[in-house]
PDB file of N, CA and C in Angstrom:
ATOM      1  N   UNK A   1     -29.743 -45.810  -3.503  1.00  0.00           N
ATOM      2  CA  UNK A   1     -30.096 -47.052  -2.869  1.00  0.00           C
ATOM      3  C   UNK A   1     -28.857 -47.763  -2.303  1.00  0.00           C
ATOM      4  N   UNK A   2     -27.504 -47.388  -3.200  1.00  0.00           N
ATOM      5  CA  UNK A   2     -26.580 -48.398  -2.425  1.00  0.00           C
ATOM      6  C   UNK A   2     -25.491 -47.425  -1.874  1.00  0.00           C
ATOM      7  N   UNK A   3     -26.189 -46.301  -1.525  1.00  0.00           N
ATOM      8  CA  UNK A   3     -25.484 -45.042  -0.624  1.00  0.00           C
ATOM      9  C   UNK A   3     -24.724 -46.009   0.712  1.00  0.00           C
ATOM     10  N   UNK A   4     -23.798 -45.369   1.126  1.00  0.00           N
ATOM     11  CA  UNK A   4     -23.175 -45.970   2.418  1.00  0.00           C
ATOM     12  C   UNK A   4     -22.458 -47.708   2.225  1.00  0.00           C
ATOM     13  N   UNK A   5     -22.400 -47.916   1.059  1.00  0.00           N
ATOM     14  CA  UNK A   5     -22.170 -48.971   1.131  1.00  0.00           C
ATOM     15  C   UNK A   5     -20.251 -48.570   1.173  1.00  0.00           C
ATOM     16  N   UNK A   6     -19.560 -48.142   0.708  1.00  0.00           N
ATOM     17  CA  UNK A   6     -18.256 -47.551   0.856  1.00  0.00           C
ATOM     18  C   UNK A   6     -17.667 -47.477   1.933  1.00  0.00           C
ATOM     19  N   UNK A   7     -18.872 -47.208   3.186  1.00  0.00           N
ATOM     20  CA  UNK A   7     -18.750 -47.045   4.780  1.00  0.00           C
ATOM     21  C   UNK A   7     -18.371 -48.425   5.170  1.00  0.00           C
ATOM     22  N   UNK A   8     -18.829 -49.325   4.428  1.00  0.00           N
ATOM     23  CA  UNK A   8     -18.970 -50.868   4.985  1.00  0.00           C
ATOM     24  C   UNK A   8     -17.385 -51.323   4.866  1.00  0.00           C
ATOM     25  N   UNK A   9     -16.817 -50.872   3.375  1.00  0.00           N
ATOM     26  CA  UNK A   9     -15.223 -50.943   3.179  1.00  0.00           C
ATOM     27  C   UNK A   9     -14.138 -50.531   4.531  1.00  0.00           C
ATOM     28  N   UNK A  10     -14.837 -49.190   4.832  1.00  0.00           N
ATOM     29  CA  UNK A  10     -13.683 -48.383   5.577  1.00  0.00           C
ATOM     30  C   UNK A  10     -14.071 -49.323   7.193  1.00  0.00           C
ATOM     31  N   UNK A  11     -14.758 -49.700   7.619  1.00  0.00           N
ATOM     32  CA  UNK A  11     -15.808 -50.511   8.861  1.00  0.00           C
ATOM     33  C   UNK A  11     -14.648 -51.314   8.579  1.00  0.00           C
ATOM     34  N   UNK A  12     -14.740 -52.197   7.704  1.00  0.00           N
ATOM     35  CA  UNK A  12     -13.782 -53.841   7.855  1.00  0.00           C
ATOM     36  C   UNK A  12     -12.292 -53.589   7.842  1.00  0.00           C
ATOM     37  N   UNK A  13     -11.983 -52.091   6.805  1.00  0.00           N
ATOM     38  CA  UNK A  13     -10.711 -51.919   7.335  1.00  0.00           C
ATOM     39  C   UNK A  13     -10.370 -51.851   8.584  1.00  0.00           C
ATOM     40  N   UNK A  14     -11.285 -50.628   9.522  1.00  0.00           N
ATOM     41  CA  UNK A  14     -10.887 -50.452  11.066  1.00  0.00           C
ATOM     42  C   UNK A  14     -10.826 -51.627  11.695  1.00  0.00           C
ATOM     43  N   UNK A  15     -12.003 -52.877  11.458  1.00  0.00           N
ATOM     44  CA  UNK A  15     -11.882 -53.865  11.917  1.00  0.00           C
ATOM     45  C   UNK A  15     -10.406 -54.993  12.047  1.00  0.00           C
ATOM     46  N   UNK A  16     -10.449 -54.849  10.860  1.00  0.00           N
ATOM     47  CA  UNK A  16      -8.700 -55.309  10.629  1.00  0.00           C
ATOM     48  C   UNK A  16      -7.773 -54.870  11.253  1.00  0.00           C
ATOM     49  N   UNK A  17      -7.591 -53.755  11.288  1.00  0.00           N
ATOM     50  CA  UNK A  17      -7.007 -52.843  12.375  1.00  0.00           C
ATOM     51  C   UNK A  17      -6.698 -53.264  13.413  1.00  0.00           C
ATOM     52  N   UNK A  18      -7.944 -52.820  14.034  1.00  0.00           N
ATOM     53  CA  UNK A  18      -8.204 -53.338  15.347  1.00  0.00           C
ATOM     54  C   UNK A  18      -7.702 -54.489  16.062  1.00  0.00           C
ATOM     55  N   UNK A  19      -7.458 -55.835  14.829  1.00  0.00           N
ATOM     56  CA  UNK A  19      -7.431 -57.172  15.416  1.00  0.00           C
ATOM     57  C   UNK A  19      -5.997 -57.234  14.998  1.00  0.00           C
ATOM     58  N   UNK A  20      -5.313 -56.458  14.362  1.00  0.00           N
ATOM     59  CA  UNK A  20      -3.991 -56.625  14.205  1.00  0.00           C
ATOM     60  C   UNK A  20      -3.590 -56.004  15.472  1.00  0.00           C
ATOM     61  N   UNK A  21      -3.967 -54.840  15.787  1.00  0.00           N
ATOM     62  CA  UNK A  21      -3.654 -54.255  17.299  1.00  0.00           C
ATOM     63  C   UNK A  21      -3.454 -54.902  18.569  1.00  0.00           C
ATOM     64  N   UNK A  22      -4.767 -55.569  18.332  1.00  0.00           N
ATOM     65  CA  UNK A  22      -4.861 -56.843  19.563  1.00  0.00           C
ATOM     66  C   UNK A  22      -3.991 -58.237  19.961  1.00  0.00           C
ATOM     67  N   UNK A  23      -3.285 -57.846  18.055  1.00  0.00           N
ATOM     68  CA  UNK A  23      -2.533 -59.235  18.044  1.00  0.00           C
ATOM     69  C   UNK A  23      -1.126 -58.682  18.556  1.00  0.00           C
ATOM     70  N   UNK A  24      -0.714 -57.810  17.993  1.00  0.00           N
ATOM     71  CA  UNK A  24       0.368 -57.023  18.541  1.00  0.00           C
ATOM     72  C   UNK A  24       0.564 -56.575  20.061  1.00  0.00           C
ATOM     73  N   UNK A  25      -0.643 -56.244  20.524  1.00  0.00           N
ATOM     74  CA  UNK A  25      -0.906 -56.228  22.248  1.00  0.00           C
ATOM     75  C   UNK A  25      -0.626 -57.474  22.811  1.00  0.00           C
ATOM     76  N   UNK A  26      -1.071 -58.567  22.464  1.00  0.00           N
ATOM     77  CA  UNK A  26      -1.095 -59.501  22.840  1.00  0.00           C
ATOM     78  C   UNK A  26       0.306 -60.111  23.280  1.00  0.00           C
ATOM     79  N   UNK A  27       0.913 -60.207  22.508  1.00  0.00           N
ATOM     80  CA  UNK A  27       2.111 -60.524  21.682  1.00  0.00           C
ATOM     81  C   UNK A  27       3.458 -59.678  22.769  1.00  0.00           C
ATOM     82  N   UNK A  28       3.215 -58.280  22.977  1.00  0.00           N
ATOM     83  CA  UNK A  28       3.468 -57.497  23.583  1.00  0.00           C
ATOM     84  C   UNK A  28       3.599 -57.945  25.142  1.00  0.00           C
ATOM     85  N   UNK A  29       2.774 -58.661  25.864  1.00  0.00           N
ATOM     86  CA  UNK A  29       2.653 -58.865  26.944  1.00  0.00           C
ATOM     87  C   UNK A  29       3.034 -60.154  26.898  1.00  0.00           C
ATOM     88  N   UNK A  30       2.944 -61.043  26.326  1.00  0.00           N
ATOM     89  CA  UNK A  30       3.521 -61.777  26.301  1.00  0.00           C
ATOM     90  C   UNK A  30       5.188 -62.168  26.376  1.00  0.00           C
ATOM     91  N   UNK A  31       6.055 -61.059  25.811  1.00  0.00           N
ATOM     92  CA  UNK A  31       7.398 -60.215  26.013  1.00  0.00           C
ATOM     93  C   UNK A  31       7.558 -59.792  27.231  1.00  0.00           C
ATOM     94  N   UNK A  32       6.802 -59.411  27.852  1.00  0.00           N
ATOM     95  CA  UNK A  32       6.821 -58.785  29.029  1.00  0.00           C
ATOM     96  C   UNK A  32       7.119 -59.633  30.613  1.00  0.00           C
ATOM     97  N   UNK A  33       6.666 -60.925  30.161  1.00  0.00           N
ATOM     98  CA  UNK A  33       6.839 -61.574  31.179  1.00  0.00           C
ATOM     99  C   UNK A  33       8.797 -62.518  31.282  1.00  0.00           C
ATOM    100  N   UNK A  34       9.110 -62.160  29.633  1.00  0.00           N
ATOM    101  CA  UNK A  34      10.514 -62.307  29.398  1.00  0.00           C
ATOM    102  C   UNK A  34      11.501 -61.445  29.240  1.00  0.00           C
ATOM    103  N   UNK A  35      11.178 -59.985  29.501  1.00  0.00           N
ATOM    104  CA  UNK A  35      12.052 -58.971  30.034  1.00  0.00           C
ATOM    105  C   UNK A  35      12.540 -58.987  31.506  1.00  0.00           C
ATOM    106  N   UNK A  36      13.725 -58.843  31.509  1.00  0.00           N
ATOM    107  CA  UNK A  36      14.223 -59.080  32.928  1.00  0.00           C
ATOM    108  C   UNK A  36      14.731 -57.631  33.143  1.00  0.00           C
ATOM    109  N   UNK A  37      14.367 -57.083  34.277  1.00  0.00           N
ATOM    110  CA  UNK A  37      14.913 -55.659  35.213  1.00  0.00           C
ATOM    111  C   UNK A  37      15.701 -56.418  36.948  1.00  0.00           C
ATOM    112  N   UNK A  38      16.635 -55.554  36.584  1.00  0.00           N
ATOM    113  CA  UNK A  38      17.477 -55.757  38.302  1.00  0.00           C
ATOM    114  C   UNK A  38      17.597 -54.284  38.796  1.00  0.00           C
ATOM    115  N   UNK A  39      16.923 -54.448  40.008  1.00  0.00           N
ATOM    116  CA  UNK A  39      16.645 -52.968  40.952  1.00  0.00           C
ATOM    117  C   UNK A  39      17.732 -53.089  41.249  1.00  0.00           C
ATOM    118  N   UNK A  40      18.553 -52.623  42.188  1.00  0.00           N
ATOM    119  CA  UNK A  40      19.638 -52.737  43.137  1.00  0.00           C
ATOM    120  C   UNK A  40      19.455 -51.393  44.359  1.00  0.00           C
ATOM    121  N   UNK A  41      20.209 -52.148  45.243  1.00  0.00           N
ATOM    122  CA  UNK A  41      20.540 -50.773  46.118  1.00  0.00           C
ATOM    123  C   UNK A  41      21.703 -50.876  47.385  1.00  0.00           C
ATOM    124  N   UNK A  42      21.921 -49.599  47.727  1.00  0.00           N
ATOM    125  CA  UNK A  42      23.352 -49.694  48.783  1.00  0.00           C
ATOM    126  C   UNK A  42      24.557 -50.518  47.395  1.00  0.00           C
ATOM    127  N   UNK A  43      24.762 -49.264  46.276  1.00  0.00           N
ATOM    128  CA  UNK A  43      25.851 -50.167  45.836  1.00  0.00           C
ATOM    129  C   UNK A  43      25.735 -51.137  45.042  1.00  0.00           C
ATOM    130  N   UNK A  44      24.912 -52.019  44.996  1.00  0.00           N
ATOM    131  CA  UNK A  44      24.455 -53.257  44.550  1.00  0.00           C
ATOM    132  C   UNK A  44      24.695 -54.226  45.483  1.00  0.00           C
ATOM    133  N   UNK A  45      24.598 -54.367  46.999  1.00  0.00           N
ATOM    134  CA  UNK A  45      24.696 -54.538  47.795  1.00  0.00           C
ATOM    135  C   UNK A  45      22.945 -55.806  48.328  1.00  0.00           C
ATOM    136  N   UNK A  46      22.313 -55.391  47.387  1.00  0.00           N
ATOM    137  CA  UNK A  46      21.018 -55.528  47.587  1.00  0.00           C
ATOM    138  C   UNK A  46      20.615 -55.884  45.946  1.00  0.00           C
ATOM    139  N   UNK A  47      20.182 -56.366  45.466  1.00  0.00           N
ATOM    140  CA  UNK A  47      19.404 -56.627  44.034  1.00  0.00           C
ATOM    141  C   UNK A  47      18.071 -57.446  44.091  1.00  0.00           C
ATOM    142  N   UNK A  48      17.446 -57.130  43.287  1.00  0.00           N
ATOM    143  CA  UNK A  48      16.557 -57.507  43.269  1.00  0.00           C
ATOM    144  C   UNK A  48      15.971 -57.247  41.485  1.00  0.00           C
ATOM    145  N   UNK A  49      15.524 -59.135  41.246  1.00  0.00           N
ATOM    146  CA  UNK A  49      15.167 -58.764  39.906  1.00  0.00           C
ATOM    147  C   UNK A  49      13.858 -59.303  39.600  1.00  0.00           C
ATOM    148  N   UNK A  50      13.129 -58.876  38.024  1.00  0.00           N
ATOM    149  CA  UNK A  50      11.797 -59.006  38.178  1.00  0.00           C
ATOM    150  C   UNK A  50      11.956 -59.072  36.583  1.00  0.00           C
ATOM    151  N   UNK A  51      10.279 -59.145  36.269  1.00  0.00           N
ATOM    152  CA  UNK A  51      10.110 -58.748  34.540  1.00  0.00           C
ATOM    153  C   UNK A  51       9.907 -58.194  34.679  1.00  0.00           C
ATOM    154  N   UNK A  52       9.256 -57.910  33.481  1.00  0.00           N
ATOM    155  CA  UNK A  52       8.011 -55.786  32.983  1.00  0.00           C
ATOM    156  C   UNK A  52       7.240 -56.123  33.137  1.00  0.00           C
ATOM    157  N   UNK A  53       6.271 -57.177  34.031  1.00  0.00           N
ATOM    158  CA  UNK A  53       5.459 -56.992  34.549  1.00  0.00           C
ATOM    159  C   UNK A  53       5.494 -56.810  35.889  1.00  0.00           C
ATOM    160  N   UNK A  54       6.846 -56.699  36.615  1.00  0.00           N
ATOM    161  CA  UNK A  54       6.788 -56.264  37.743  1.00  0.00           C
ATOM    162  C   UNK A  54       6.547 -57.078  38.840  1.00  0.00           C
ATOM    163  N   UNK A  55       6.677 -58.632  38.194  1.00  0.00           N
ATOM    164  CA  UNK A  55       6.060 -59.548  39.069  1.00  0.00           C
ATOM    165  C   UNK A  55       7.893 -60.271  39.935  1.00  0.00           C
ATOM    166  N   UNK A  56       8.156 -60.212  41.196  1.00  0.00           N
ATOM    167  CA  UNK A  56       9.360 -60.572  41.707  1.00  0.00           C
ATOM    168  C   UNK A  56      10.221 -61.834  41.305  1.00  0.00           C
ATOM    169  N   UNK A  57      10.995 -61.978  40.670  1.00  0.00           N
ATOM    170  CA  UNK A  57      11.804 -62.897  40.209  1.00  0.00           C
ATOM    171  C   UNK A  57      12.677 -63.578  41.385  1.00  0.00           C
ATOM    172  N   UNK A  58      13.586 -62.671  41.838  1.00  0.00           N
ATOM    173  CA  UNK A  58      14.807 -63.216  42.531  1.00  0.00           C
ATOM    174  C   UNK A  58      15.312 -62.009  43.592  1.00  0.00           C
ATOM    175  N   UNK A  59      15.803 -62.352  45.059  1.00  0.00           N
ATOM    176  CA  UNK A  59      16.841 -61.323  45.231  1.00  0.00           C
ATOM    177  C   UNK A  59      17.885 -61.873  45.564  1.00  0.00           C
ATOM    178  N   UNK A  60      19.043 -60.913  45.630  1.00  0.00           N
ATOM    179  CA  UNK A  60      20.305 -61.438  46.171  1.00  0.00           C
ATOM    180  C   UNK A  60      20.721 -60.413  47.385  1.00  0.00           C
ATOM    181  N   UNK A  61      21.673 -60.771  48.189  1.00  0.00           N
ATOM    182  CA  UNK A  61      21.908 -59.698  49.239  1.00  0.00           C
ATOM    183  C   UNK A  61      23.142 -60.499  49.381  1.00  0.00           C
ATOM    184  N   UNK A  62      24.175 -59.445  49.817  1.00  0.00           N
ATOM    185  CA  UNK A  62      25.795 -59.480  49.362  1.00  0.00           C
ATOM    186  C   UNK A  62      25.932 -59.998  51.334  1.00  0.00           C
ATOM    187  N   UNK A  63      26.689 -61.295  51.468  1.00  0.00           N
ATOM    188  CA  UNK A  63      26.580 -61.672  53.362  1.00  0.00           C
ATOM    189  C   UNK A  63      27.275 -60.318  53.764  1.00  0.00           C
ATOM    190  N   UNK A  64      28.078 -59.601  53.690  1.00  0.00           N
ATOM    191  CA  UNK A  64      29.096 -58.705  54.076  1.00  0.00           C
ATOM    192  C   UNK A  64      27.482 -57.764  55.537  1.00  0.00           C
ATOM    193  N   UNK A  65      26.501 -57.445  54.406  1.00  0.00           N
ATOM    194  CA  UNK A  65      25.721 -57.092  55.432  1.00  0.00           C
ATOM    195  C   UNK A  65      25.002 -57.161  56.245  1.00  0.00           C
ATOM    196  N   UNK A  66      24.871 -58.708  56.727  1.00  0.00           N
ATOM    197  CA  UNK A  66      24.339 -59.110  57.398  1.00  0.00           C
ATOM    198  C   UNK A  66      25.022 -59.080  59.134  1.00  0.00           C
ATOM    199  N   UNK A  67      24.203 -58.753  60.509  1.00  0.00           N
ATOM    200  CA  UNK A  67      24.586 -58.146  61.202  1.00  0.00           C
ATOM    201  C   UNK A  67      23.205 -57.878  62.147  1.00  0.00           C
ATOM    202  N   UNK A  68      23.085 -58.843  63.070  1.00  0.00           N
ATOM    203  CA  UNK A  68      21.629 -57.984  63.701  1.00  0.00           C
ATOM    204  C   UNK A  68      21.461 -56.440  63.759  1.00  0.00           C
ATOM    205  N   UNK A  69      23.092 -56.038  63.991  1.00  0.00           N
ATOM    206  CA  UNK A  69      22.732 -54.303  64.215  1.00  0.00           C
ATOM    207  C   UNK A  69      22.356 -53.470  63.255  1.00  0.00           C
ATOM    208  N   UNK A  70      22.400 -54.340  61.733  1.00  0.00           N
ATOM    209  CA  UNK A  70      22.103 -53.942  60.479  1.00  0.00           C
ATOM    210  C   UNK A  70      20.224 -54.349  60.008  1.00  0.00           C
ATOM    211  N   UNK A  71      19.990 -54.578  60.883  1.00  0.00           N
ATOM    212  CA  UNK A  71      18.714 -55.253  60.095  1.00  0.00           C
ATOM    213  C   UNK A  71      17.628 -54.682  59.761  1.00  0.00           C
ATOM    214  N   UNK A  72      17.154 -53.024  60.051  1.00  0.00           N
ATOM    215  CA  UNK A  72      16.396 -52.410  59.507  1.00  0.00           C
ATOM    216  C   UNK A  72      17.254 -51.529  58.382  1.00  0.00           C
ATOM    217  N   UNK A  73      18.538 -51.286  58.270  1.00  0.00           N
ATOM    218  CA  UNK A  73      19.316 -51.417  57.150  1.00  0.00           C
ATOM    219  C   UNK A  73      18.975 -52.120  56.077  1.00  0.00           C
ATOM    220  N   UNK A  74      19.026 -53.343  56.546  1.00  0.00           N
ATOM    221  CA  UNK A  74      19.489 -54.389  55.658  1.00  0.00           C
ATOM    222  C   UNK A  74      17.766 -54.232  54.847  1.00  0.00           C
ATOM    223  N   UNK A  75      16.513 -54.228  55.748  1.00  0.00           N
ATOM    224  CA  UNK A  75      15.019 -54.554  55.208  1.00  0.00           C
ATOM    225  C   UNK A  75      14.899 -53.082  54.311  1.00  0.00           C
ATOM    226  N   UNK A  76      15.552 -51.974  54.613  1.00  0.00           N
ATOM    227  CA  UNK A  76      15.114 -50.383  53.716  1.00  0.00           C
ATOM    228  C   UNK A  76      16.270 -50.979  52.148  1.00  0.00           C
ATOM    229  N   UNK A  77      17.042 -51.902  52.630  1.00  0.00           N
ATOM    230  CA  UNK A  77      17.999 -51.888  51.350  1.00  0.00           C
ATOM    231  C   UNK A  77      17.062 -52.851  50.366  1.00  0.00           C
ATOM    232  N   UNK A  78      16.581 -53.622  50.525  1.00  0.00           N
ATOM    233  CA  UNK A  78      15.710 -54.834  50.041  1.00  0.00           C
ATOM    234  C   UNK A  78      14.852 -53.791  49.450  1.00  0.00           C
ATOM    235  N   UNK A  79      13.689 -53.164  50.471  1.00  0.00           N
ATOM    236  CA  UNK A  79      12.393 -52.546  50.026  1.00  0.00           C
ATOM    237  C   UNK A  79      13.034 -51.296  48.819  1.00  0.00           C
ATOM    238  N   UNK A  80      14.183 -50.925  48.922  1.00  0.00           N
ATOM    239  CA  UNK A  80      15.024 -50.074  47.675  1.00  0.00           C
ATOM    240  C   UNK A  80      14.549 -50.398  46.545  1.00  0.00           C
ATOM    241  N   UNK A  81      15.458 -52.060  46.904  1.00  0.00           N
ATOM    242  CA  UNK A  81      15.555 -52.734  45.266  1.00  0.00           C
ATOM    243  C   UNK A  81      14.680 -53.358  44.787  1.00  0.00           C
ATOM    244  N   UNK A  82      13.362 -53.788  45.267  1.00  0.00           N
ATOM    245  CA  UNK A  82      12.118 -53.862  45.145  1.00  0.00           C
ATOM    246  C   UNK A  82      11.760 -52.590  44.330  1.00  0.00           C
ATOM    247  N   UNK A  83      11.923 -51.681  44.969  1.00  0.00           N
ATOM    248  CA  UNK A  83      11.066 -50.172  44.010  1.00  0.00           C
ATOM    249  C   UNK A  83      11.347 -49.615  43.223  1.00  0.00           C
ATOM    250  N   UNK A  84      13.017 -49.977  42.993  1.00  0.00           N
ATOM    251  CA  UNK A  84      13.706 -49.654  41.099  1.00  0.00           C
ATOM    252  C   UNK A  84      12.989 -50.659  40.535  1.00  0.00           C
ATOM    253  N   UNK A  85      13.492 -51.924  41.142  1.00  0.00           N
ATOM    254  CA  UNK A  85      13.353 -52.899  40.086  1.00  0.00           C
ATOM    255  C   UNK A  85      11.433 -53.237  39.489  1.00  0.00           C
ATOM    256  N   UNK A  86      10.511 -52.293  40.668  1.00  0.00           N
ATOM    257  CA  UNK A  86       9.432 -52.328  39.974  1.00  0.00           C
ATOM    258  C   UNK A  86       9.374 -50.781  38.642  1.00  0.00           C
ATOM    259  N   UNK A  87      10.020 -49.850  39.296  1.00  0.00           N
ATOM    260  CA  UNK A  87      10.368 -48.642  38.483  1.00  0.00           C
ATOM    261  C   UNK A  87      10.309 -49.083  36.828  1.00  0.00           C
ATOM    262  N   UNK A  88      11.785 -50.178  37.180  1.00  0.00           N
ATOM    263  CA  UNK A  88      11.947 -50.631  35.719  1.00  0.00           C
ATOM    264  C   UNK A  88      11.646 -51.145  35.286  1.00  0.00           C
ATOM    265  N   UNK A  89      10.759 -52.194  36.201  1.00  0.00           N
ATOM    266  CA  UNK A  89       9.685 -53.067  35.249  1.00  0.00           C
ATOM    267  C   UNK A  89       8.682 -51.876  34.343  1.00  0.00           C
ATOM    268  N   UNK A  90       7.731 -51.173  34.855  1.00  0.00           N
ATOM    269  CA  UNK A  90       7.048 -50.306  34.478  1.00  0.00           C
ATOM    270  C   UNK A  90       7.581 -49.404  33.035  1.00  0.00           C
ATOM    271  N   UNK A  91       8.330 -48.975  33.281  1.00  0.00           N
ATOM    272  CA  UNK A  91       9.586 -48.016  32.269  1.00  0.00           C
ATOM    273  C   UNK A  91       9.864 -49.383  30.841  1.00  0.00           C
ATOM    274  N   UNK A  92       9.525 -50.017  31.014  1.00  0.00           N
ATOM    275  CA  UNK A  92      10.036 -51.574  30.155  1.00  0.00           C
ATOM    276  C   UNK A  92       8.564 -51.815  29.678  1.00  0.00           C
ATOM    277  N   UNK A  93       7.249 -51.973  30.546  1.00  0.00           N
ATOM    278  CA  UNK A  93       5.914 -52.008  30.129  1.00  0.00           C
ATOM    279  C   UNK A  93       5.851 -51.247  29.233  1.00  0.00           C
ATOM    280  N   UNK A  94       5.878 -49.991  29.130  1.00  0.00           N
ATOM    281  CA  UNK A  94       5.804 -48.580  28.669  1.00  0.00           C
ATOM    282  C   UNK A  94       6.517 -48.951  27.345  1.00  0.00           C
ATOM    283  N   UNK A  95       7.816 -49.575  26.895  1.00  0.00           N
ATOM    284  CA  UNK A  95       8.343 -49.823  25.744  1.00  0.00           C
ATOM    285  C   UNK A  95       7.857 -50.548  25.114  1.00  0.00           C
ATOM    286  N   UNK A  96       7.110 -51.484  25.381  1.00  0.00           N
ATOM    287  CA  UNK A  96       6.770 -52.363  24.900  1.00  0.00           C
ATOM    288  C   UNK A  96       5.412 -52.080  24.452  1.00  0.00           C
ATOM    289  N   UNK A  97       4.725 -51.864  25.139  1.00  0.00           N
ATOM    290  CA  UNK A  97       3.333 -51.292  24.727  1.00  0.00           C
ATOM    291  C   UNK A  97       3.460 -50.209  23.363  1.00  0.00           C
ATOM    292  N   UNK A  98       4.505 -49.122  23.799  1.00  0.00           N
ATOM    293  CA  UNK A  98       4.586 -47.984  22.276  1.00  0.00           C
ATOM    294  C   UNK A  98       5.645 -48.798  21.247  1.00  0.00           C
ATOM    295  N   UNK A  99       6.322 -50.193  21.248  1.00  0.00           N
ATOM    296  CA  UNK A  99       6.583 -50.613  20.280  1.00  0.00           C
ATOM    297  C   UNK A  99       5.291 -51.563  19.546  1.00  0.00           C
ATOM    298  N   UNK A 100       4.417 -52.115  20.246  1.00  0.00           N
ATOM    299  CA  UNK A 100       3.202 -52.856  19.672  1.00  0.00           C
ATOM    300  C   UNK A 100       2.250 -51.845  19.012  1.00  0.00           C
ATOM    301  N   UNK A 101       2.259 -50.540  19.456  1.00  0.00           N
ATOM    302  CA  UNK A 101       1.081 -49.635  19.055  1.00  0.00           C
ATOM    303  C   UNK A 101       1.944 -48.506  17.797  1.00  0.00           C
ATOM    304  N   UNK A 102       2.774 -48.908  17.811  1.00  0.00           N
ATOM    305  CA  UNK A 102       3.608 -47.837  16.944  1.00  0.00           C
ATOM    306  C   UNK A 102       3.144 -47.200  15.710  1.00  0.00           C
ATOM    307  N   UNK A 103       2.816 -46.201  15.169  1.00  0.00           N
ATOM    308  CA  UNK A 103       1.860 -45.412  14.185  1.00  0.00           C
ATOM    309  C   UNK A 103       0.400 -45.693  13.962  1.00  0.00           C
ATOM    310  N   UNK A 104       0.277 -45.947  15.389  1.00  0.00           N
ATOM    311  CA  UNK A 104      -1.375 -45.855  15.649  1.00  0.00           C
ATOM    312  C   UNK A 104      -1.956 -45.152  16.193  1.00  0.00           C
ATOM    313  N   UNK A 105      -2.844 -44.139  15.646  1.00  0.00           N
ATOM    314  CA  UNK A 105      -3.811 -43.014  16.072  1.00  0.00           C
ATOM    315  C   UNK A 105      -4.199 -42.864  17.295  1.00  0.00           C
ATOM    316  N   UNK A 106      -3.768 -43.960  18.936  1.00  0.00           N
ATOM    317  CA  UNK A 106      -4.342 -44.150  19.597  1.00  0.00           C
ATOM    318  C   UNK A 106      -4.045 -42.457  20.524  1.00  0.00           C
ATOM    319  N   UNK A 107      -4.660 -42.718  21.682  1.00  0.00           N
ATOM    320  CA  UNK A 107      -4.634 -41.192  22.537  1.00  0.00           C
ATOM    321  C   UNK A 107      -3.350 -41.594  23.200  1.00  0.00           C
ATOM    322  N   UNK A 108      -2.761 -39.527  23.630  1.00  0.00           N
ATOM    323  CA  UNK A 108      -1.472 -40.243  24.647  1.00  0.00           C
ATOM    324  C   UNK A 108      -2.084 -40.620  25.887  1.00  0.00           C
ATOM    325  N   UNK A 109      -1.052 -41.490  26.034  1.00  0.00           N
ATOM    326  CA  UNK A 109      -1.544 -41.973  27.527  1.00  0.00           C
ATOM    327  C   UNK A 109      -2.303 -43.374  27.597  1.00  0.00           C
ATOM    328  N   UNK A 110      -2.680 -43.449  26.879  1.00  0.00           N
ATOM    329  CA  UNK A 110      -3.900 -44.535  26.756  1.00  0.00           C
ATOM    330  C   UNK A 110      -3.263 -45.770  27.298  1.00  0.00           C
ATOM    331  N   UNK A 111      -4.057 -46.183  28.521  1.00  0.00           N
ATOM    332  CA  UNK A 111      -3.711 -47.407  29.431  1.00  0.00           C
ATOM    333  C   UNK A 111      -4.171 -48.861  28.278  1.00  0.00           C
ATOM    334  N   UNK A 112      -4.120 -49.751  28.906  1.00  0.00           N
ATOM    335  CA  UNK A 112      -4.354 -50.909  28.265  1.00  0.00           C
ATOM    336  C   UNK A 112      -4.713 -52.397  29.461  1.00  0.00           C
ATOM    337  N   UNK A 113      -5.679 -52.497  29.279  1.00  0.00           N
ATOM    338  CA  UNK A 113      -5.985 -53.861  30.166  1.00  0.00           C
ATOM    339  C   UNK A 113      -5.057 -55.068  30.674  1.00  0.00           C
ATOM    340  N   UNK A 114      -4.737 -54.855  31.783  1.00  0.00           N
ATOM    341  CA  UNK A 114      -4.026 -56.107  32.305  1.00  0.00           C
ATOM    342  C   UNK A 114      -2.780 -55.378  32.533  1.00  0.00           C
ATOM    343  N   UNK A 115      -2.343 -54.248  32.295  1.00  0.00           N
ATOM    344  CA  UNK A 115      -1.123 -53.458  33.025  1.00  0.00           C
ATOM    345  C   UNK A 115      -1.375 -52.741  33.981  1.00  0.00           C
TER     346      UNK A 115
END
């Protein structure tokens, strides 16, 4: 009659689990918007910085290259440091996420909402 009731134990553990996970996710992204990445390019000639979420912070561009005859130069050096500095935002997501999930059964790979 009180078969399965043992199931109900291991249920509230996962549950617990679960909401510690969420708190740790949470928590996680929340970090993320205070990690700072600087792309650069041409040298460091070009920078460009962001968080791990990839969202654009700042750029800088060194005057030395400025130059009408430079100016699709100058826009491939920008769009550079734009695409490390999203590189490394991403590469920084990625740390942060497997430090919040750390010895948890989850699958590899496993995406997560809002990244």
């Amino acid at each position: 009659m009180l078969k399965g009731l043992g199931q109900l134990g291991d249920m509230a553990k996962i549950m617990k689990q679960a909401q510690e996970v969420q708190a740790k996710i949470a928590a996680a992204q929340e970090r993320l918007s205070t990690v700072q990445v600087t792309g650069e390019a041409g040298a460091g000639l070009v920078t460009c910085t962001a968080n791990a979420k990839g969202e654009l912070q700042g750029i800088s561009i060194d005057p030395s290259i400025f130059s009408p005859d430079d100016k699709e130069i100058v826009e491939d050096l920008i769009l550079t440091a734009v695409k490390d500095a999203q590189a490394k935002a991403a590469i920084a997501q990625q740390n942060e996420m497997a430090k919040a999930t750390e010895g948890l059964p989850l699958p590899e790979g496993m995406k997560f909402p809002g990244l």
